[in-house]
Protein backbone atom coordinates (compact mmCIF):
# COMPACT_ATOMS: atom_id res chain seq x y z
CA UNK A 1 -33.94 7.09 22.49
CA UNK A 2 -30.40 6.31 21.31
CA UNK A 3 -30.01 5.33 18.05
CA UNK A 4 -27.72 2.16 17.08
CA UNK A 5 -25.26 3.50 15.13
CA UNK A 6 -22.85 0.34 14.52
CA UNK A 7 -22.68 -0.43 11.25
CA UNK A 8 -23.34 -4.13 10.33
CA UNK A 9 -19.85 -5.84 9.65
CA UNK A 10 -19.31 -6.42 5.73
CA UNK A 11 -18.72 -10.12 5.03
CA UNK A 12 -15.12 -11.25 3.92
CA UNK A 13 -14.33 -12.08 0.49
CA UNK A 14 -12.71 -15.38 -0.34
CA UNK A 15 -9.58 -13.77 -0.83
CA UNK A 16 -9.50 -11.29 2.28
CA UNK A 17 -9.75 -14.34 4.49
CA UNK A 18 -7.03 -16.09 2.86
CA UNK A 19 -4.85 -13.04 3.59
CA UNK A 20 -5.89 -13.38 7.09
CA UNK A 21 -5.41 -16.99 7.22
CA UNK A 22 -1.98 -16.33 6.06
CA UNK A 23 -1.58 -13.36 7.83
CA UNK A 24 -1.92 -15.45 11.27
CA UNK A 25 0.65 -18.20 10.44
CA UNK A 26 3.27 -15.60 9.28
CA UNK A 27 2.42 -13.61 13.00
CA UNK A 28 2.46 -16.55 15.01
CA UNK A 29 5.10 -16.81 17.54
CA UNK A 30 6.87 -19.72 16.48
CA UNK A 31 6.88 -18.65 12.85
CA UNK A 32 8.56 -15.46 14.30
CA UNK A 33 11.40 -17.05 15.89
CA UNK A 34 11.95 -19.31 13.27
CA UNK A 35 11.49 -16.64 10.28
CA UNK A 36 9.52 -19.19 8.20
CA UNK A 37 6.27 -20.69 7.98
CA UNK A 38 4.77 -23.31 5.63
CA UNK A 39 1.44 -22.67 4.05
CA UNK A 40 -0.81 -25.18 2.74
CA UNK A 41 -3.68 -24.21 0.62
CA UNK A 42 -6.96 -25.57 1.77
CA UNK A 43 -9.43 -27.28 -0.38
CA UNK A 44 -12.11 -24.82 -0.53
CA UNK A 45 -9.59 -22.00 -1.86
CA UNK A 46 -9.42 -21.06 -5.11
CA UNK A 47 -6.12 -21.84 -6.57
CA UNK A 48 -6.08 -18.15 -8.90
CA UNK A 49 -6.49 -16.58 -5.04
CA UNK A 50 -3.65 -18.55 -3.59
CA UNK A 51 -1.53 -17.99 -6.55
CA UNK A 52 -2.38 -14.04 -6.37
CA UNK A 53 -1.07 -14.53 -2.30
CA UNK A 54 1.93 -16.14 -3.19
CA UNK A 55 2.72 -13.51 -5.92
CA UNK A 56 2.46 -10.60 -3.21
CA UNK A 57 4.44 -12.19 -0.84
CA UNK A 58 7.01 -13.11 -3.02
CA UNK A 59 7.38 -9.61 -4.30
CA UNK A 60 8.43 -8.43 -1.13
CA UNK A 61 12.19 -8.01 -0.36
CA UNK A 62 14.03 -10.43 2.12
CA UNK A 63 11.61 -13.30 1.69
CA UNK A 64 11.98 -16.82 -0.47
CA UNK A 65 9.76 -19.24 -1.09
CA UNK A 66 10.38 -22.75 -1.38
CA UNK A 67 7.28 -24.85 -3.19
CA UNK A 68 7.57 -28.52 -1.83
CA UNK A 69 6.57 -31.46 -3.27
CA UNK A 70 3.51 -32.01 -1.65
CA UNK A 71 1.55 -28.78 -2.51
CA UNK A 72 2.73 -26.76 0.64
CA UNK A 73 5.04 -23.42 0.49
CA UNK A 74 7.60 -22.84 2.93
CA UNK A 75 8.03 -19.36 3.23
CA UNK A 76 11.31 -18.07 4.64
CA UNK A 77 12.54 -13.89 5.51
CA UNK A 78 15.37 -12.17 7.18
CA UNK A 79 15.15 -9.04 8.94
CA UNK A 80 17.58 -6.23 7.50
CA UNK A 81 20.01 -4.70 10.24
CA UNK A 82 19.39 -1.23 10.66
CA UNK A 83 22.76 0.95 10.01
């Protein structure tokens, strides 16, 4: 007999699936187009996570973020041209 040899999927930390929550507005199509998204942290995340998120993103090149008034981050990138 065959033995089942899928391991059981590890459960997400807080933080992972705020990095895929992000992840998925930043990938969307329209967010594509555009080159900007606005994130909004949700109740239930912890603020020291969503300021750790913001801090990575921010550190990358080509992007700017722009903290509006009511709690939400637009999030804006440009796409180098390639020489």
């Amino acid at each position: 007999m065959a033995k089942n040899t899928a391991a059981t999927p590890k459960a997400l930390s807080s933080y992972e699936l705020l990095g895929a929550r992000v992840q998925k507005i930043i990938n969307s199509t329209n967010a594509q187009k555009s080159r900007t998204a606005l994130l909004m942290r949700l109740p239930d995340e912890l603020e020291d996570e969503w300021n750790q998120m913001l801090g990575e993103i921010a550190e990358n090149d080509n992007v700017t973020l722009a903290y509006r008034d009511d709690g939400g981050v637009q999030i804006f990138w440009t796409v180098p041209k390639e020489d």
